[in-house]
N, C-alpha and C. Protein backbone atom coordinates (compact mmCIF):
# COMPACT_ATOMS: atom_id res chain seq x y z
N UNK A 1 -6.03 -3.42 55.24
CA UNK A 1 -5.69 -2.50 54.19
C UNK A 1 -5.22 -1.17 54.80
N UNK A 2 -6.10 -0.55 55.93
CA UNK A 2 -5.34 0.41 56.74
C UNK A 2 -4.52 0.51 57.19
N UNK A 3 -3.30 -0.80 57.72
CA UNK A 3 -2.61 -1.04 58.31
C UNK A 3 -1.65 -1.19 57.14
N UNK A 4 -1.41 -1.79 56.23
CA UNK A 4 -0.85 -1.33 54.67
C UNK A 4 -0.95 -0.11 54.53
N UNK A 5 -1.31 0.31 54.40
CA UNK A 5 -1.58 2.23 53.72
C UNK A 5 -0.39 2.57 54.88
N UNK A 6 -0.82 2.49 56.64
CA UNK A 6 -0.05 3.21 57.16
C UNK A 6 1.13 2.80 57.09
N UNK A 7 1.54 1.36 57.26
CA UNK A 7 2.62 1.53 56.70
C UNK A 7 3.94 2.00 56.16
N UNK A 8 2.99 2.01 54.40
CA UNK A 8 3.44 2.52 53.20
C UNK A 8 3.98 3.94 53.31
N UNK A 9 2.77 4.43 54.05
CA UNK A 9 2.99 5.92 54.23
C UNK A 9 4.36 6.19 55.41
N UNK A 10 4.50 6.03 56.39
CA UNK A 10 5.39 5.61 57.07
C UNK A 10 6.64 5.70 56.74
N UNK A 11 6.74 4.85 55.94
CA UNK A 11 7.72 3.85 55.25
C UNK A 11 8.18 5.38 53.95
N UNK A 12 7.51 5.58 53.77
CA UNK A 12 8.02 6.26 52.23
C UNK A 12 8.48 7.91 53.23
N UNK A 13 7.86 8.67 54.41
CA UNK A 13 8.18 9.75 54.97
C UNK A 13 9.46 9.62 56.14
N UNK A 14 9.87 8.07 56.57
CA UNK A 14 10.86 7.95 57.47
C UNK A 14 11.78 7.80 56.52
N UNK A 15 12.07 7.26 55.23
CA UNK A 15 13.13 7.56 54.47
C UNK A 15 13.53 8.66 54.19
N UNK A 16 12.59 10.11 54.31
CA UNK A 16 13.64 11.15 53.79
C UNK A 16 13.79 12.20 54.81
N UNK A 17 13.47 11.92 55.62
CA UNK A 17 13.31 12.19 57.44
C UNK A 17 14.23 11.99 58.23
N UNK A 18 14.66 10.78 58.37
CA UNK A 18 15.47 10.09 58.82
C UNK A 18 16.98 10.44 58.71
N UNK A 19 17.43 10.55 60.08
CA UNK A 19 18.71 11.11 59.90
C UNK A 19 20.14 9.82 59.45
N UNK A 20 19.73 8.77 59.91
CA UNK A 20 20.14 7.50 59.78
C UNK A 20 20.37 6.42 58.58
N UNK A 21 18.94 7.01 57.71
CA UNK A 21 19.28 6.69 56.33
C UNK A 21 19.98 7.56 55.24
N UNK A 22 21.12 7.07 54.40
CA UNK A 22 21.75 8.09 53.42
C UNK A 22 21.79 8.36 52.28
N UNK A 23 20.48 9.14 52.42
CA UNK A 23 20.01 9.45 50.65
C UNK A 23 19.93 10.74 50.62
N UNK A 24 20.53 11.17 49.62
CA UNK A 24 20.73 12.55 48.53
C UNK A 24 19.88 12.44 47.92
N UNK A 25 19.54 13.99 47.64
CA UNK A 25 18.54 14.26 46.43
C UNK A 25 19.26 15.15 46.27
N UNK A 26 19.19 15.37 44.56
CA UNK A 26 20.14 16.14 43.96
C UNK A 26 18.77 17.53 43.59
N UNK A 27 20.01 18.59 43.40
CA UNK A 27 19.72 20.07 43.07
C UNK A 27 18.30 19.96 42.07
N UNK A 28 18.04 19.52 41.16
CA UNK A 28 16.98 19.30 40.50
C UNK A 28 16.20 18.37 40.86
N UNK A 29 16.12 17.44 41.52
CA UNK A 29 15.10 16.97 42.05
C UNK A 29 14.42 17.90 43.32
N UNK A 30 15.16 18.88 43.74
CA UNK A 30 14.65 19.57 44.91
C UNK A 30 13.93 20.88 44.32
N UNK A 31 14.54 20.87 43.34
CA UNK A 31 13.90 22.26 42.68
C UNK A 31 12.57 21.93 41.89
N UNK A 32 12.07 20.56 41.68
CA UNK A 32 11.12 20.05 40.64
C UNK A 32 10.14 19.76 42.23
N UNK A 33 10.61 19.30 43.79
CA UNK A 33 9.78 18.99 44.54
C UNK A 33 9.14 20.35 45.15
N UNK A 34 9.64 21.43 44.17
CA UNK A 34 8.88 22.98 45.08
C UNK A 34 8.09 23.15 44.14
N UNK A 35 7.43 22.27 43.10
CA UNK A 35 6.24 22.69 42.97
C UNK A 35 5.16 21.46 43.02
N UNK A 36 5.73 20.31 44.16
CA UNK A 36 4.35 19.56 44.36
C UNK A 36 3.09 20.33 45.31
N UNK A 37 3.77 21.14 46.00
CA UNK A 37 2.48 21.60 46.57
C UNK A 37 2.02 22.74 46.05
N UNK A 38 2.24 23.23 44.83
CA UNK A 38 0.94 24.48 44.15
C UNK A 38 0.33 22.95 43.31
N UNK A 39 1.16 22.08 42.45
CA UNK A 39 -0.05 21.02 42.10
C UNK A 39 -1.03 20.58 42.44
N UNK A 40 -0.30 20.21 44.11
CA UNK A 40 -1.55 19.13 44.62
C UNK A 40 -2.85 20.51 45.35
N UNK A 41 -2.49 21.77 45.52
CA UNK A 41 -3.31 22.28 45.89
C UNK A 41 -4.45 22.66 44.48
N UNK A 42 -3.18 22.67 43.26
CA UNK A 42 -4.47 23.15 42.66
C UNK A 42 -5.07 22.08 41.44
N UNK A 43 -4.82 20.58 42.21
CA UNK A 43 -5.59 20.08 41.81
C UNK A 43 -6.81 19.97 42.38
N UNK A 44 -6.53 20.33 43.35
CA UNK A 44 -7.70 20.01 44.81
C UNK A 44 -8.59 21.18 44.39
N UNK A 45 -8.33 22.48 44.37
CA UNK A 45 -9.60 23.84 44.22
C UNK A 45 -9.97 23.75 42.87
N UNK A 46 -9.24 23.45 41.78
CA UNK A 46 -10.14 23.59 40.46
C UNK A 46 -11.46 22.83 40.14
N UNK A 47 -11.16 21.94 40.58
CA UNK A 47 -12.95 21.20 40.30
C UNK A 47 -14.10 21.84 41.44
N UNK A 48 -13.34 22.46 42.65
CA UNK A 48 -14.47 22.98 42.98
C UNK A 48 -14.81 24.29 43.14
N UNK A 49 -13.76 25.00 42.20
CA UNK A 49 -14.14 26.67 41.97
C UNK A 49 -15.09 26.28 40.54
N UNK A 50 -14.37 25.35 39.86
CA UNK A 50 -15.01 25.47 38.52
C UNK A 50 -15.97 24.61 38.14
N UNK A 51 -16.29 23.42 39.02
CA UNK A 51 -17.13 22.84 38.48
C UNK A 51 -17.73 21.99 39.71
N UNK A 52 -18.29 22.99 40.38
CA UNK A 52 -18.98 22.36 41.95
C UNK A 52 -20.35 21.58 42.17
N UNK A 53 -20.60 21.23 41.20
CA UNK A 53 -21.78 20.41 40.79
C UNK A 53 -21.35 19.42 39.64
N UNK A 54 -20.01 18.74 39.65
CA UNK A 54 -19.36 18.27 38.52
C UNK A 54 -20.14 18.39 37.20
N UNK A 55 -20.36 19.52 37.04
CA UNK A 55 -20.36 20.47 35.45
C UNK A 55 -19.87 21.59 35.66
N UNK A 56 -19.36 22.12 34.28
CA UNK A 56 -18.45 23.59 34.49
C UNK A 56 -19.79 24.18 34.65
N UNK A 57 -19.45 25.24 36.13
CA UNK A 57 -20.22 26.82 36.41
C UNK A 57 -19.73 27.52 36.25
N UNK A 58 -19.52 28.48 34.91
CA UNK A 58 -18.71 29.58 34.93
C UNK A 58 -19.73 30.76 34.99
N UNK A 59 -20.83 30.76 35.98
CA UNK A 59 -21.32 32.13 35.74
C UNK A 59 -21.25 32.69 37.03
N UNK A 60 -22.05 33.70 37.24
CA UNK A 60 -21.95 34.67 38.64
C UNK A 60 -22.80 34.67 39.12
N UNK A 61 -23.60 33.16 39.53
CA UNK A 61 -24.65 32.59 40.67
C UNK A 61 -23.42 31.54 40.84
N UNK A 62 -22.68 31.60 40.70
CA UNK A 62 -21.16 30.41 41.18
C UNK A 62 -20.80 30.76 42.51
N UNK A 63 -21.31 30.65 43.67
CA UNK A 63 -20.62 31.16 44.41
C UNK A 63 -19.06 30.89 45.09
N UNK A 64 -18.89 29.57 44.52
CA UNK A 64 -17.20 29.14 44.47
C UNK A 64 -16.21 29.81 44.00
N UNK A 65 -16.72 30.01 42.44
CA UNK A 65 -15.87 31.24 41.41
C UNK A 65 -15.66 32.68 41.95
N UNK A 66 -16.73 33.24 42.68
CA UNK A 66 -17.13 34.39 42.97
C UNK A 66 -16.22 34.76 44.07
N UNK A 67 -16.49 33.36 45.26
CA UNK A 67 -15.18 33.97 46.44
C UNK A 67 -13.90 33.44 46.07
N UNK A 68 -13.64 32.63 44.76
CA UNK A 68 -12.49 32.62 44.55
C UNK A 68 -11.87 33.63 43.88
N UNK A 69 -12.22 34.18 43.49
CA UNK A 69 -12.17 35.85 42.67
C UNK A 69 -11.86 36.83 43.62
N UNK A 70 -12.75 37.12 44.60
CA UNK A 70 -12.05 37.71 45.74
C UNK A 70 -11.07 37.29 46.34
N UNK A 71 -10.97 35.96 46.68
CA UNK A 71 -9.53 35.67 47.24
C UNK A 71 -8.16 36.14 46.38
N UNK A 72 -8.38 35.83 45.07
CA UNK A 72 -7.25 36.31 44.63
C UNK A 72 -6.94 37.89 44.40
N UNK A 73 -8.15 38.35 44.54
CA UNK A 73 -7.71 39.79 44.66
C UNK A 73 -7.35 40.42 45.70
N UNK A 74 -7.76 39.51 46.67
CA UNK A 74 -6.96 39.81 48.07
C UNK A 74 -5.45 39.70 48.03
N UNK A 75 -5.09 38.26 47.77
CA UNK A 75 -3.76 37.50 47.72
C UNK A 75 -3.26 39.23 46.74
N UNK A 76 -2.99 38.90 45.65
CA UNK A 76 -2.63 39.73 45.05
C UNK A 76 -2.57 41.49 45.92
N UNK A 77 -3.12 41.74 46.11
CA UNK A 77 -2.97 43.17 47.06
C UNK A 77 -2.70 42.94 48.00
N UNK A 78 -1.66 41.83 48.41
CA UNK A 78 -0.81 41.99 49.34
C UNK A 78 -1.32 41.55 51.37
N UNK A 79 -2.44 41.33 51.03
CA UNK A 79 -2.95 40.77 52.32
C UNK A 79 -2.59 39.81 52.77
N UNK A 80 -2.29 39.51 54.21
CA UNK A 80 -1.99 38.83 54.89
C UNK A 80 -2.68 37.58 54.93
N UNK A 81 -2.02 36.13 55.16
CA UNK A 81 -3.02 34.75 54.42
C UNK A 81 -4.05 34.94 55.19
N UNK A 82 -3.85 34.94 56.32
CA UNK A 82 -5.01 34.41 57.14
C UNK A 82 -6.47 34.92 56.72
N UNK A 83 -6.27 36.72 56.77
CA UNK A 83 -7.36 37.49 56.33
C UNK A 83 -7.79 36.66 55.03
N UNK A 84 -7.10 36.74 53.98
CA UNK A 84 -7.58 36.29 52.91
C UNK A 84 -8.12 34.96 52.98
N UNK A 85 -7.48 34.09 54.04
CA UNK A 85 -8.53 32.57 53.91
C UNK A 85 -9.97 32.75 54.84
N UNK A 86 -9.97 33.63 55.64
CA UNK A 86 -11.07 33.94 56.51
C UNK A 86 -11.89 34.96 55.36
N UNK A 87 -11.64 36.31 54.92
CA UNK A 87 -12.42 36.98 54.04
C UNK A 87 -13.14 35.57 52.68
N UNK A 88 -11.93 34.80 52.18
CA UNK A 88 -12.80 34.17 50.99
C UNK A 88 -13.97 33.09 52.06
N UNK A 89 -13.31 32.31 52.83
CA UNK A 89 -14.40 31.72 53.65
C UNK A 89 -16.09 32.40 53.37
N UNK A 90 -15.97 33.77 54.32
CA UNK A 90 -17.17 34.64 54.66
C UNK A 90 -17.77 35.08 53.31
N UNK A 91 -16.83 35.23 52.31
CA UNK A 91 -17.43 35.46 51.06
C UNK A 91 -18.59 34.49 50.64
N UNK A 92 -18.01 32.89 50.56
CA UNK A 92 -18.38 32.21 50.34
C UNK A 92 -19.66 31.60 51.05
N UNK A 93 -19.84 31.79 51.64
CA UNK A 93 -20.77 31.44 52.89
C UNK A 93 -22.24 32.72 52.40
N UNK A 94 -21.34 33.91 52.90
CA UNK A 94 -22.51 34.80 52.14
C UNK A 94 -23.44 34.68 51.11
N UNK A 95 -22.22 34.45 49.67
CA UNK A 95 -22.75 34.06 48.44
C UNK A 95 -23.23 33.22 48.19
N UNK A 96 -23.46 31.82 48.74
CA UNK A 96 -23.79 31.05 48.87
C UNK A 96 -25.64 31.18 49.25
N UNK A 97 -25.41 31.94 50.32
CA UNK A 97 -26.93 32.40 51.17
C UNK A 97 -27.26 33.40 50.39
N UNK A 98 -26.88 34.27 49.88
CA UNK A 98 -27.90 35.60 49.11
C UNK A 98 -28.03 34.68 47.92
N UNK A 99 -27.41 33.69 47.17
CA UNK A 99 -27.18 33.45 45.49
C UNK A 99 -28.19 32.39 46.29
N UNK A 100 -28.60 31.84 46.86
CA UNK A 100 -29.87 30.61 46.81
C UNK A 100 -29.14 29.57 47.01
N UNK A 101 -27.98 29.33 46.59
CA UNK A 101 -27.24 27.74 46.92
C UNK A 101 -27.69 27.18 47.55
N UNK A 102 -28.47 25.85 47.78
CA UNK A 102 -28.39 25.06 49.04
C UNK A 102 -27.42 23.92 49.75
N UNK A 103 -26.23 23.67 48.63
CA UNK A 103 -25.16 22.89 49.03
C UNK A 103 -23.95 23.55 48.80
N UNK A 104 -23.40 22.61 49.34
CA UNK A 104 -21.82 22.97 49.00
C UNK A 104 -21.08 22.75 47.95
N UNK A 105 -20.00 22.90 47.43
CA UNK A 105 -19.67 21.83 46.06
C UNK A 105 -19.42 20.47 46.30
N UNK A 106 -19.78 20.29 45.60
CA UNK A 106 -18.94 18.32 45.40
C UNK A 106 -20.46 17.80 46.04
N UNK A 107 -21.45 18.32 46.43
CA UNK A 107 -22.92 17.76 47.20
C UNK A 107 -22.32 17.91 48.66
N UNK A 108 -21.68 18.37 49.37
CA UNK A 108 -21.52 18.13 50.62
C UNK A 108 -22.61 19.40 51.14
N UNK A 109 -23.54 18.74 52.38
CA UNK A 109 -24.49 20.12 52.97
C UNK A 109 -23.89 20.84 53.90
C-alpha cells in the first residue's frame, strides 16, 4: 500500500514538474491553485486553535486560542515570520505551563 501511495504521489507531482510532459494550465486554474495552501493550512490549525480536546474551547484557559491571538497580532504588525512562529511557539508553551495544561491538542504529550 506504501508503495501505491508513493507511487501515486510521484506520479501526480512528475506530471506538472516535468519538463517533457505538455500540459497547460490555464490562467484560472492557476489563480484558483493560489489558494490551496491558505486551505490546506487552515484546515490543519482550526481544529486545533479551536477545538484541542475535540470540543470547542473558546475560553482563556485555551492556551491554543491564546497564542494564536498573539500570533496574529504579531503577523498583522508587520513582524517578520520567523519571530512570529518562534514568539507564538514560546507563547504557547508558556500558556500551556502557567494555564495547568497537561497535553497538547489533539492528546499528543
Amino acid at each position: 500500500m506504501i508503495a501505491g501511495m508513493a507511487v501515486i504521489t510521484f506520479t501526480v507531482r512528475y506530471v506538472f514538474l516535468a519538463r517533457s510532459v505538455p500540459i497547460a494550465i490555464s490562467p484560472a486554474a492557476q489563480r484558483l491553485l493560489t489558494y490551496s495552501a491558505p486551505a490546506v493550512l487552515t484546515a490543519m490549525w482550526v481544529p486545533i486553535v479551536f477545538m484541542p480536546n475535540g470540543e470547542l474551547a473558546m475560553s482563556v484557559t485555551n492556551p491554543s486560542l491564546l497564542a494564536a491571538i498573539i500570533a496574529v497580532i504579531l503577523a498583522v504588525s508587520r513582524v517578520h515570520m520567523l519571530v512570529v512562529v518562534i514568539a507564538s511557539m514560546v507563547s504557547f508553551l508558556l500558556l500551556r505551563h502557567f494555564l495547568g495544561a497537561s497535553e497538547l491538542p489533539g492528546g499528543y504529550v
